[in-house]
C-alpha atoms as a PDB file:
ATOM      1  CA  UNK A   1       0.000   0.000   0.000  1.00  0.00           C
ATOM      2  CA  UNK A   2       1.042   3.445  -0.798  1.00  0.00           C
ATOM      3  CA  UNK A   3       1.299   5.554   2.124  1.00  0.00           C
ATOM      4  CA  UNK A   4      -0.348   9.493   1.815  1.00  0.00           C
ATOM      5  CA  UNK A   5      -0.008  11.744   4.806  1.00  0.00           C
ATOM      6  CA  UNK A   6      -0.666  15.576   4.430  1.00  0.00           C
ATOM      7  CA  UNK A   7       1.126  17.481   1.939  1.00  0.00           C
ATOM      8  CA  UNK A   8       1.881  14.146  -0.440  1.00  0.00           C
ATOM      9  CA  UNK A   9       1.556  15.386  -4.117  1.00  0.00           C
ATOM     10  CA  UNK A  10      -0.556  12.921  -5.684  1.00  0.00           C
ATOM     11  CA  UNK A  11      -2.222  12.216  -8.929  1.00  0.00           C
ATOM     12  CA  UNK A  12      -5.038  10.658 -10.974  1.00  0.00           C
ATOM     13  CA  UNK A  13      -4.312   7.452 -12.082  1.00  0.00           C
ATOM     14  CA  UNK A  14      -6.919   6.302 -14.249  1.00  0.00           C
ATOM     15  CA  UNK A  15      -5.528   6.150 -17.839  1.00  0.00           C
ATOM     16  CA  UNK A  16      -8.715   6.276 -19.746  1.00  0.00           C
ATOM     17  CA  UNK A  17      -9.786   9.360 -17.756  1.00  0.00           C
ATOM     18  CA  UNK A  18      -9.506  12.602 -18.990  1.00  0.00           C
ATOM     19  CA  UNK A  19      -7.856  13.890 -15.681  1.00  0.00           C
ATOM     20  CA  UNK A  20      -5.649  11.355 -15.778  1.00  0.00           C
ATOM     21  CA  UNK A  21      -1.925  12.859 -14.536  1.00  0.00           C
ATOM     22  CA  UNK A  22      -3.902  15.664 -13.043  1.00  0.00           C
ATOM     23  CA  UNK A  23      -2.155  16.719  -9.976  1.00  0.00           C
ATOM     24  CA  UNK A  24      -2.740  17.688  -6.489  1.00  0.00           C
ATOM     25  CA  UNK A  25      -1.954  17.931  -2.772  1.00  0.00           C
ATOM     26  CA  UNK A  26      -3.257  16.248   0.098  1.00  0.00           C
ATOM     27  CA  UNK A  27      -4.721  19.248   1.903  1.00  0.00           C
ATOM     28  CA  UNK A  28      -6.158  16.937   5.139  1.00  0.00           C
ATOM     29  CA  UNK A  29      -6.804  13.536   6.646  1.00  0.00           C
ATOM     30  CA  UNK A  30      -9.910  13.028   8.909  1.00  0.00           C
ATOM     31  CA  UNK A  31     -11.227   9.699  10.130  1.00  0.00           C
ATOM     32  CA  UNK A  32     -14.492   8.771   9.603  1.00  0.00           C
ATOM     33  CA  UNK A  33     -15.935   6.278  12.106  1.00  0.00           C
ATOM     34  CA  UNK A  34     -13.942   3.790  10.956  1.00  0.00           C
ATOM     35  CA  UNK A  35     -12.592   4.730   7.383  1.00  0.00           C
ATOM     36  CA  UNK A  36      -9.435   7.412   7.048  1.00  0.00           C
ATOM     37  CA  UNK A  37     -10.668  10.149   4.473  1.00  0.00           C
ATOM     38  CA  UNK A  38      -8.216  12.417   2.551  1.00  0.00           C
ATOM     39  CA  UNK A  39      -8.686  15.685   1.053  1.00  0.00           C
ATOM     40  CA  UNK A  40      -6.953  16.788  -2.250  1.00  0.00           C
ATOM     41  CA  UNK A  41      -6.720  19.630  -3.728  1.00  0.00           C
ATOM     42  CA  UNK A  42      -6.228  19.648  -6.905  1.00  0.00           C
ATOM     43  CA  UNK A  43      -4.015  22.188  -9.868  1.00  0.00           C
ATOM     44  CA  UNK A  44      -7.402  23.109 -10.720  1.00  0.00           C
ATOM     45  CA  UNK A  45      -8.803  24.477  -7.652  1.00  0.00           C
ATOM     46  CA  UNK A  46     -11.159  21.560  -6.768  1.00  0.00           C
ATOM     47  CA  UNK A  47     -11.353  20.012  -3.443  1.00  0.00           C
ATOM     48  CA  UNK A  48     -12.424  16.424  -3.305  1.00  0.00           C
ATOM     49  CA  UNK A  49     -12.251  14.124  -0.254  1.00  0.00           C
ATOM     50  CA  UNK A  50     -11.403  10.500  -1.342  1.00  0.00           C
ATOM     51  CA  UNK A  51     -11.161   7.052   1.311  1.00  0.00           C
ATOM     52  CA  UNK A  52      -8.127   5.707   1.420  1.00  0.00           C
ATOM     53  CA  UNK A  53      -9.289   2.605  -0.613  1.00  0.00           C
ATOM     54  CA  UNK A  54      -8.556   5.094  -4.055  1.00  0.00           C
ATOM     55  CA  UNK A  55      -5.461   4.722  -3.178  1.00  0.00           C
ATOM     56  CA  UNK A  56      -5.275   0.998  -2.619  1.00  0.00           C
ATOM     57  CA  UNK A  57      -6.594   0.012  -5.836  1.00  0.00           C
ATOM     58  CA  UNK A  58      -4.672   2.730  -7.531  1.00  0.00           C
ATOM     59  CA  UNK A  59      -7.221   5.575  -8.917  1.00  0.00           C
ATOM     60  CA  UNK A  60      -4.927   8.046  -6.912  1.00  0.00           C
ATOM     61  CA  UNK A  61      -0.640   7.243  -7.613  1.00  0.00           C
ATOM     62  CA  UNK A  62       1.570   8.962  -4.309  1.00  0.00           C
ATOM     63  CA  UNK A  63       4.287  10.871  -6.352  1.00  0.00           C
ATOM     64  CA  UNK A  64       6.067  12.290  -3.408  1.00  0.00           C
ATOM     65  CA  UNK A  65       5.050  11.365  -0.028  1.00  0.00           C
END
């Protein structure tokens, strides 16, 4: 598993997405009950909160952790 902790530059990882290499930033982790949730923001502006499970089955690549 890939580890992410706040500020890891991350990207989408999807190859037949059209945001795929998009980057972004972990902004923040929170736990939910009983699931860790990130938040990235991405180049673009957007904030979108993701469970660690994108990463996991790789949607979301760690570049730099």
């Amino acid at each position: 598993m890939q580890l992410v902790r706040t500020g890891s530059l991350v990207m989408w990882n999807i190859k037949n997405s059209q945001d795929y290499g998009c980057m972004g930033v972990v902004k923040s982790m929170q736990t939910d009950g009983d699931r860790c949730v990130f938040i990235v923001l991405w180049a673009d502006g957007s904030l979108t909160d993701y469970s660690i499970g994108k990463i996991n089955i790789n949607n979301i690549k760690v570049v730099k952790f």
